[in-house]
C-alpha atoms as a PDB file:
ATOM      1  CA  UNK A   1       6.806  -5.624  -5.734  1.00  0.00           C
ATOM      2  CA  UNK A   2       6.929  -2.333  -7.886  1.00  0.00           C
ATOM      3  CA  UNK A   3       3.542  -1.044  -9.791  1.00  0.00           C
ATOM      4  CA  UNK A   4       4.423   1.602 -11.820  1.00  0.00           C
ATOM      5  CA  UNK A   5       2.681   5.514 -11.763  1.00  0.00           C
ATOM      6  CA  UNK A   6      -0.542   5.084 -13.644  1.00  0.00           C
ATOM      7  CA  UNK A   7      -0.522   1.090 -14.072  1.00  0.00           C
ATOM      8  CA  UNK A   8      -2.720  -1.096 -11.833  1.00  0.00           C
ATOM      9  CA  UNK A   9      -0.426  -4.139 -11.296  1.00  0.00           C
ATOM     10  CA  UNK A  10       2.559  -5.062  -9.449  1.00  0.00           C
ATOM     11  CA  UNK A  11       5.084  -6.544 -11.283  1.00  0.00           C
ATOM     12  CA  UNK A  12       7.768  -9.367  -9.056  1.00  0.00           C
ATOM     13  CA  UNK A  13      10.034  -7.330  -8.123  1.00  0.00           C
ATOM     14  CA  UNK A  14      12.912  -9.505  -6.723  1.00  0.00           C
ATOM     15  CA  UNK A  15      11.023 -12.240  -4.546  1.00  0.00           C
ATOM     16  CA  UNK A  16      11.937 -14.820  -2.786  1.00  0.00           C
ATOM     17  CA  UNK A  17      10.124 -18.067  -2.377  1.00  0.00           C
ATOM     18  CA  UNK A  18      11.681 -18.996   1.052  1.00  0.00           C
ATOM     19  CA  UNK A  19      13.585 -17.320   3.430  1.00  0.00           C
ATOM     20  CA  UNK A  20      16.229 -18.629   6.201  1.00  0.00           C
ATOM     21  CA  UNK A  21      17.689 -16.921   8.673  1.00  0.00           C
ATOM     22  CA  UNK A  22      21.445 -18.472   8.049  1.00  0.00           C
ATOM     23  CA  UNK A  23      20.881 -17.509   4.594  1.00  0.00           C
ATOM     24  CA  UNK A  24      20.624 -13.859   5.112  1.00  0.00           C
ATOM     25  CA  UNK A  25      22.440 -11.619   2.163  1.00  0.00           C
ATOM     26  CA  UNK A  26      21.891  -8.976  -0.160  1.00  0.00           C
ATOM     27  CA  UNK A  27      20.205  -9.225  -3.493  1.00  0.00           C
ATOM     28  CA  UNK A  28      22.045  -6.643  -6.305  1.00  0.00           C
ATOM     29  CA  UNK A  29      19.423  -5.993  -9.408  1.00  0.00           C
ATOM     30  CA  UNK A  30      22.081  -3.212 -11.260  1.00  0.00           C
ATOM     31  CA  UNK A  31      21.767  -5.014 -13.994  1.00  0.00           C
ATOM     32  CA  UNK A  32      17.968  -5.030 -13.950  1.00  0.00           C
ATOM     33  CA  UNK A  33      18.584  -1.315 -15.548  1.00  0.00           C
ATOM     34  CA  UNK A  34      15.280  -0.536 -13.594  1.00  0.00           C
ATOM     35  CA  UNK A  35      14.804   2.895 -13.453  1.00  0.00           C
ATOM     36  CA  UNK A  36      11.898   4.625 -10.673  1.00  0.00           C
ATOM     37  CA  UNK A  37      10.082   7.197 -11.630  1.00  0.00           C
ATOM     38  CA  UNK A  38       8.019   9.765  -9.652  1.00  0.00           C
ATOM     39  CA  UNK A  39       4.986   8.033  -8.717  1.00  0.00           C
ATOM     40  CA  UNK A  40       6.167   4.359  -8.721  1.00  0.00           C
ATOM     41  CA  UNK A  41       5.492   2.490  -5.606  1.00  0.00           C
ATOM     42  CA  UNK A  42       7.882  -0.683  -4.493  1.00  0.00           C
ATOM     43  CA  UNK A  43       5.924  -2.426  -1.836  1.00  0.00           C
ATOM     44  CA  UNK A  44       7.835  -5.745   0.616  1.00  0.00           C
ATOM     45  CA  UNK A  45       5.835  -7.859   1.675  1.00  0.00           C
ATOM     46  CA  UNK A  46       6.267 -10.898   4.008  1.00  0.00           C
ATOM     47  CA  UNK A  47       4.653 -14.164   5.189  1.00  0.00           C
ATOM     48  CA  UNK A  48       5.360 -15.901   7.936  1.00  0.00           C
ATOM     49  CA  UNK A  49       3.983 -19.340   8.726  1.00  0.00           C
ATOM     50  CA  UNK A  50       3.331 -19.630  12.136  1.00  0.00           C
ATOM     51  CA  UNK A  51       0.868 -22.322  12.241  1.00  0.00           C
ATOM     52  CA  UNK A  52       3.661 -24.674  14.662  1.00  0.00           C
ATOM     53  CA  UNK A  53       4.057 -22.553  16.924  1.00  0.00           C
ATOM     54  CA  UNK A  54       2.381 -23.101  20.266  1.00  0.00           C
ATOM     55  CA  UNK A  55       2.841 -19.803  21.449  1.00  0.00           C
ATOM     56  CA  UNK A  56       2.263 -16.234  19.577  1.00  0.00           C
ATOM     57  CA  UNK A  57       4.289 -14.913  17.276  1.00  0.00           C
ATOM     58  CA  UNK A  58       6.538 -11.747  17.827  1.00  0.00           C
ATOM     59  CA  UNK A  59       7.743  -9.694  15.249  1.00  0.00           C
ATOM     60  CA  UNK A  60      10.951  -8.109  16.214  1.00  0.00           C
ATOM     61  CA  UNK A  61      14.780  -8.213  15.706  1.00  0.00           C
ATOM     62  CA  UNK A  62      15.594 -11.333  17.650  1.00  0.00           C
ATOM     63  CA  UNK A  63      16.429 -14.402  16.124  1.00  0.00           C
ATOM     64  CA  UNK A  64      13.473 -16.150  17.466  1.00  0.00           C
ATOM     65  CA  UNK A  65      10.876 -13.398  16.440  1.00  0.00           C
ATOM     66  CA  UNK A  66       9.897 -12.925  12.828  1.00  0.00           C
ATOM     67  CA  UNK A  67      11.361 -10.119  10.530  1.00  0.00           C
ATOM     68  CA  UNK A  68      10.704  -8.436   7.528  1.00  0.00           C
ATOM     69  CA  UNK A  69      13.360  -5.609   6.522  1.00  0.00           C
ATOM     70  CA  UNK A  70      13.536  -4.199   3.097  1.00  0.00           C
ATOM     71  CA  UNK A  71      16.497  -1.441   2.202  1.00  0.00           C
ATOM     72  CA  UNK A  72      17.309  -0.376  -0.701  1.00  0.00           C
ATOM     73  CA  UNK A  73      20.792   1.597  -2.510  1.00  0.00           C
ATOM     74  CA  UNK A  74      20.541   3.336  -5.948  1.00  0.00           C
ATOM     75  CA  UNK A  75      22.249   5.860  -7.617  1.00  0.00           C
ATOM     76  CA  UNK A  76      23.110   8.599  -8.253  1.00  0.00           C
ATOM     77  CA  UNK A  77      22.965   8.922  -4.975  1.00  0.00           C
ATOM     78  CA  UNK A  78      21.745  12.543  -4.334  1.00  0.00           C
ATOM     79  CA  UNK A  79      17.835  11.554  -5.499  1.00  0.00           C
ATOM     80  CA  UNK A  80      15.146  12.031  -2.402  1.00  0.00           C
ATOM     81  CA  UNK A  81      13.542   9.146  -1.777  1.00  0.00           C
ATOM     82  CA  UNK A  82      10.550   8.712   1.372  1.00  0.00           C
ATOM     83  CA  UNK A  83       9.327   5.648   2.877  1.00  0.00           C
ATOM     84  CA  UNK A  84       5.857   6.456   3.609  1.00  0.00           C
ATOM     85  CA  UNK A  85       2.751   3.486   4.202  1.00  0.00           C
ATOM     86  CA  UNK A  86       1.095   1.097   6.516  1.00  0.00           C
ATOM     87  CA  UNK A  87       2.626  -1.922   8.232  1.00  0.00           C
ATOM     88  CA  UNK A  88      -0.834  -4.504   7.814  1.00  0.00           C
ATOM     89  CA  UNK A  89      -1.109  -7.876   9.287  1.00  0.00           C
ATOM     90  CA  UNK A  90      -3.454 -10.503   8.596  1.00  0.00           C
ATOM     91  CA  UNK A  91      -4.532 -14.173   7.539  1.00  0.00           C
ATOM     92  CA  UNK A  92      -3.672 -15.630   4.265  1.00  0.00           C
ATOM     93  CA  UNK A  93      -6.380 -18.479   2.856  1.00  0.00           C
ATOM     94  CA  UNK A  94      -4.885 -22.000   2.327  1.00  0.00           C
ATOM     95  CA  UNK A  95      -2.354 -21.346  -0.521  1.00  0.00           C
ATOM     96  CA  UNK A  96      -2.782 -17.704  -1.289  1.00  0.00           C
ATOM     97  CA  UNK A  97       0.339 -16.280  -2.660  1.00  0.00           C
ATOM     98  CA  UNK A  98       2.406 -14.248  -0.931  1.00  0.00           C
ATOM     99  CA  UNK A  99       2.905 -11.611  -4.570  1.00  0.00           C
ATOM    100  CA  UNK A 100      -0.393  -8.836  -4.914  1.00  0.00           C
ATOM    101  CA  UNK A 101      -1.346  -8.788  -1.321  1.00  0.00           C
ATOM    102  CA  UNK A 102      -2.037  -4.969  -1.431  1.00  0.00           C
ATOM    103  CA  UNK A 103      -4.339  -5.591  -4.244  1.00  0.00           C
ATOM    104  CA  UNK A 104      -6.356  -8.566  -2.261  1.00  0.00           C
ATOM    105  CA  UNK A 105      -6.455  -7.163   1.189  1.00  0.00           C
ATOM    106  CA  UNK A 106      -7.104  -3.386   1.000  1.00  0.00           C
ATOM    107  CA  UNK A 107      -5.961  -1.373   4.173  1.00  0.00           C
ATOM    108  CA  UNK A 108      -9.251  -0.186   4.857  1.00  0.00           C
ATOM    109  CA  UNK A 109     -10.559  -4.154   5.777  1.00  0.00           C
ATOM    110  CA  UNK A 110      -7.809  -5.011   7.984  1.00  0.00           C
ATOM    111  CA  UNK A 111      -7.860  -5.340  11.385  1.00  0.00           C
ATOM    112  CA  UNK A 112      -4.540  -3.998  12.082  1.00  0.00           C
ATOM    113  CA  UNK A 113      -2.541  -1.255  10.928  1.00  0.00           C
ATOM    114  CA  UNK A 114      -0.020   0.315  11.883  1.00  0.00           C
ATOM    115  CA  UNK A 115       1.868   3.695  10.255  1.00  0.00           C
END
């Protein structure tokens, strides 16, 4: 999701609805023409649906754990960029969407957080 500097929404930013493991690849947005801006924040968020599972769920790099990776390439390539923020996890309500969760679940509620 990306809110721009100043604005109080997040706009899509490149979602996906579902995600498979054997269907793993890269998603190129170039001709998007977006352009960041000091101040802009791009947030990736995941859900994982865990309810079958009998046991708990581990987030990790396995293939059996659950993952959620975001990288991202721009250009030109000499800009400074930081990663900086809070790793929250938490309980969605029957058929909340995945999009705006930073605006429904504030950091300071959650039970976990990690930085």
């Amino acid at each position: 999701e990306l809110k721009r500097a100043g604005e109080d929404e997040f706009q899509d930013f490149a979602s996906a609805a579902s995600w498979h493991f054997d269907d793993q690849g890269m998603q190129n947005i170039a001709a998007w023409s977006i352009s960041l801006r000091t101040g802009d924040t791009l947030q990736t968020s995941c859900v994982m649906d865990s309810r079958s599972r009998s046991e708990g769920t581990t987030f990790g790099r396995e293939t059996t754990d659950e993952m959620c990776f975001a990288s991202i390439s721009g250009w030109p390539a000499d800009v400074d960029l930081q990663c900086v923020g809070e790793l929250w996890d938490g309980y969605l309500a029957e058929g909340e969407p995945g999009l705006g969760l930073a605006q429904r679940h504030a950091l300071v509620n959650a039970s976990n957080v990690w930085d």
